[in-house]
C-alpha atoms as a PDB file:
ATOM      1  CA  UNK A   1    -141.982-106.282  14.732  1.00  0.00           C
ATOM      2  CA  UNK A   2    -142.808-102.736  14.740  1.00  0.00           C
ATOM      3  CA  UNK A   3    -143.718-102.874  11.074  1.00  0.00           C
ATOM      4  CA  UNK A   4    -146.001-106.201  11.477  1.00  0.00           C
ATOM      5  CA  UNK A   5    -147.400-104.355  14.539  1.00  0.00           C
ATOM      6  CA  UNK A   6    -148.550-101.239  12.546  1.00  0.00           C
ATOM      7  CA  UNK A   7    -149.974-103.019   9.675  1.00  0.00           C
ATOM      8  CA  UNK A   8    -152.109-104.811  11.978  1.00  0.00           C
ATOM      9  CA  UNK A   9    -153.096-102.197  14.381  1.00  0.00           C
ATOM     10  CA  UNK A  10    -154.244 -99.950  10.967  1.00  0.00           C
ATOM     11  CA  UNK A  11    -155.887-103.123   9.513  1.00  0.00           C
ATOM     12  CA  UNK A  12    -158.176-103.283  12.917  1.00  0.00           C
ATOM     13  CA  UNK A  13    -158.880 -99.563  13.062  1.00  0.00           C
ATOM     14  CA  UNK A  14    -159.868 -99.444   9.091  1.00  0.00           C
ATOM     15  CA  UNK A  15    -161.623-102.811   9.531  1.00  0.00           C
ATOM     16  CA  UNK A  16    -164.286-101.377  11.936  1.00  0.00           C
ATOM     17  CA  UNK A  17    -165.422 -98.356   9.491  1.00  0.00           C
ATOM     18  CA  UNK A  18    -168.656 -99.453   7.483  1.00  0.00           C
ATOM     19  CA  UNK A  19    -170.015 -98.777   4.568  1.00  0.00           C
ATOM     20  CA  UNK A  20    -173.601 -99.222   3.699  1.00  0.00           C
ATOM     21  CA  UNK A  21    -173.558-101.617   6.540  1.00  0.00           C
ATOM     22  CA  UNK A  22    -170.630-103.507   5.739  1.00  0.00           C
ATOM     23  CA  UNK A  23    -167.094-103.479   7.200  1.00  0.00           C
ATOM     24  CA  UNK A  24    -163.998-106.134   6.332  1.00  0.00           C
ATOM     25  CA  UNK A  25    -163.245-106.315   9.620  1.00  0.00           C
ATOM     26  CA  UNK A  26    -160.133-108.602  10.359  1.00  0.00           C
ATOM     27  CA  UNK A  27    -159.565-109.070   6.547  1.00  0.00           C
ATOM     28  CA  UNK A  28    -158.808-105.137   6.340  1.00  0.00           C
ATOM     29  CA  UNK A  29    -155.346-106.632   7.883  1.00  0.00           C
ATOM     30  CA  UNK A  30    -154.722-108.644   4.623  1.00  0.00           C
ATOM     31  CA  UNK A  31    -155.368-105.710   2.058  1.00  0.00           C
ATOM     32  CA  UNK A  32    -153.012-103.418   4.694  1.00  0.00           C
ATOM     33  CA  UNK A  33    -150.439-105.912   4.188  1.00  0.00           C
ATOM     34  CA  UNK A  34    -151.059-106.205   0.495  1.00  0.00           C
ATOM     35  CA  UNK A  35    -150.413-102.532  -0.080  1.00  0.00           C
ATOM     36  CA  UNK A  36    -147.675-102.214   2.654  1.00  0.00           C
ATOM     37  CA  UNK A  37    -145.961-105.168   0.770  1.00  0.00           C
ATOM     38  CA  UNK A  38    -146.236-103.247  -2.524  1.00  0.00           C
ATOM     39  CA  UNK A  39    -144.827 -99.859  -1.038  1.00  0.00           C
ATOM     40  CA  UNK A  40    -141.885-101.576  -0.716  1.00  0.00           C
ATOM     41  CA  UNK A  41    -141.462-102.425   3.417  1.00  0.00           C
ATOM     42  CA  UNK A  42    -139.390-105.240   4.229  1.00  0.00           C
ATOM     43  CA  UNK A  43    -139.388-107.313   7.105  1.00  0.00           C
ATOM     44  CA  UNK A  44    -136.235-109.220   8.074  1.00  0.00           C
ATOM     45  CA  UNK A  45    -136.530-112.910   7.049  1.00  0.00           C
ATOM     46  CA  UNK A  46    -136.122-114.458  10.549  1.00  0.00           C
ATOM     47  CA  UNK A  47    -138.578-111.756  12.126  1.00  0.00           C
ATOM     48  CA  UNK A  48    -141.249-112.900   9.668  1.00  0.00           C
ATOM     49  CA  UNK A  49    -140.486-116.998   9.925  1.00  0.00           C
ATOM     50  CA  UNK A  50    -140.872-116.341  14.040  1.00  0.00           C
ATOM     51  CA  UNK A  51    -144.843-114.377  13.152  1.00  0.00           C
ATOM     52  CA  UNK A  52    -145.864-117.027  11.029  1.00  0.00           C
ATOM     53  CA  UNK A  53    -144.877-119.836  13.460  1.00  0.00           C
ATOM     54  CA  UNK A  54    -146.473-117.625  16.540  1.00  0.00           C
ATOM     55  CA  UNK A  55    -149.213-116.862  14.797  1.00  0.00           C
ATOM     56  CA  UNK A  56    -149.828-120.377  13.772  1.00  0.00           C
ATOM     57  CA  UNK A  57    -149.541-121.149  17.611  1.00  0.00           C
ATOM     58  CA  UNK A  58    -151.753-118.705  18.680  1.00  0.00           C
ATOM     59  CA  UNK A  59    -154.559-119.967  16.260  1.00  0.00           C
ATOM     60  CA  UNK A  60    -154.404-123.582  17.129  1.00  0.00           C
ATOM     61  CA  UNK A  61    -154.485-122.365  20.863  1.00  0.00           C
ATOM     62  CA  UNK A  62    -157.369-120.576  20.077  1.00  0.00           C
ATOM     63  CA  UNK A  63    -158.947-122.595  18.316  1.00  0.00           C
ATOM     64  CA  UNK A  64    -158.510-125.643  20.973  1.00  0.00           C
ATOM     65  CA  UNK A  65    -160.120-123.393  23.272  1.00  0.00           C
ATOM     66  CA  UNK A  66    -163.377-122.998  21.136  1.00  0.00           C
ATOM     67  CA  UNK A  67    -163.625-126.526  20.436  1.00  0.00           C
ATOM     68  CA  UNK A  68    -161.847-128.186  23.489  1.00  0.00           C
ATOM     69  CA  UNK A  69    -164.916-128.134  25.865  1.00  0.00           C
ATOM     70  CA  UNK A  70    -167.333-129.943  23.624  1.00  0.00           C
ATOM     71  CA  UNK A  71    -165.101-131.998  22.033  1.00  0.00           C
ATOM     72  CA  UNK A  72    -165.240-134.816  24.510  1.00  0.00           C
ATOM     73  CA  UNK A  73    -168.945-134.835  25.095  1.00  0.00           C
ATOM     74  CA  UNK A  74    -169.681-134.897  21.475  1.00  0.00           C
ATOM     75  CA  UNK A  75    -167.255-137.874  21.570  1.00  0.00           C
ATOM     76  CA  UNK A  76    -169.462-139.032  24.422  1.00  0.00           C
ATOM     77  CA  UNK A  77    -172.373-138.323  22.664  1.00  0.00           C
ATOM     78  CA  UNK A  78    -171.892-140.569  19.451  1.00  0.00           C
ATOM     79  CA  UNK A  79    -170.209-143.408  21.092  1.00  0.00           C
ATOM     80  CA  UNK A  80    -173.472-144.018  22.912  1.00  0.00           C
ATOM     81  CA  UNK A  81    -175.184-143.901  19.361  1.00  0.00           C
END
């Protein structure tokens, strides 16, 4: 977890520097990974299936949040259509 934890905490920080104007942001996460993965760390196989599942959870979650409120009036909305 520590490992997963630094990757993503250094993704963020490099994410946020621009260049010209432009930054990766959260993708800067990915390309950490990337080269973390080629450097050779390995993450214990049950400590990565429980991160992808959580992290799978937290982005439905989130996601229901964004959509949740309007989701019923647009429902409310078209029927009346």
């Amino acid at each position: 977890m520590v490992v997963l934890s630094l990757i993503c905490y250094l993704g963020l920080v490099l994410g946020k520097i621009h260049v010209k104007g432009i930054s990766l942001g959260v993708a800067f996460v990915f390309f950490i990974g990337i080269i973390a993965g080629h450097l050779g760390l390995n993450i214990d196989a049950k400590v990565l299936e429980y991160t992808q599942t959580f992290g799978l959870v937290l982005f439905v979650y989130t996601l229901g949040l964004h959509v949740g409120p309007n989701f019923f009036g647009s429902l409310r909305q078209e029927a009346s259509v």
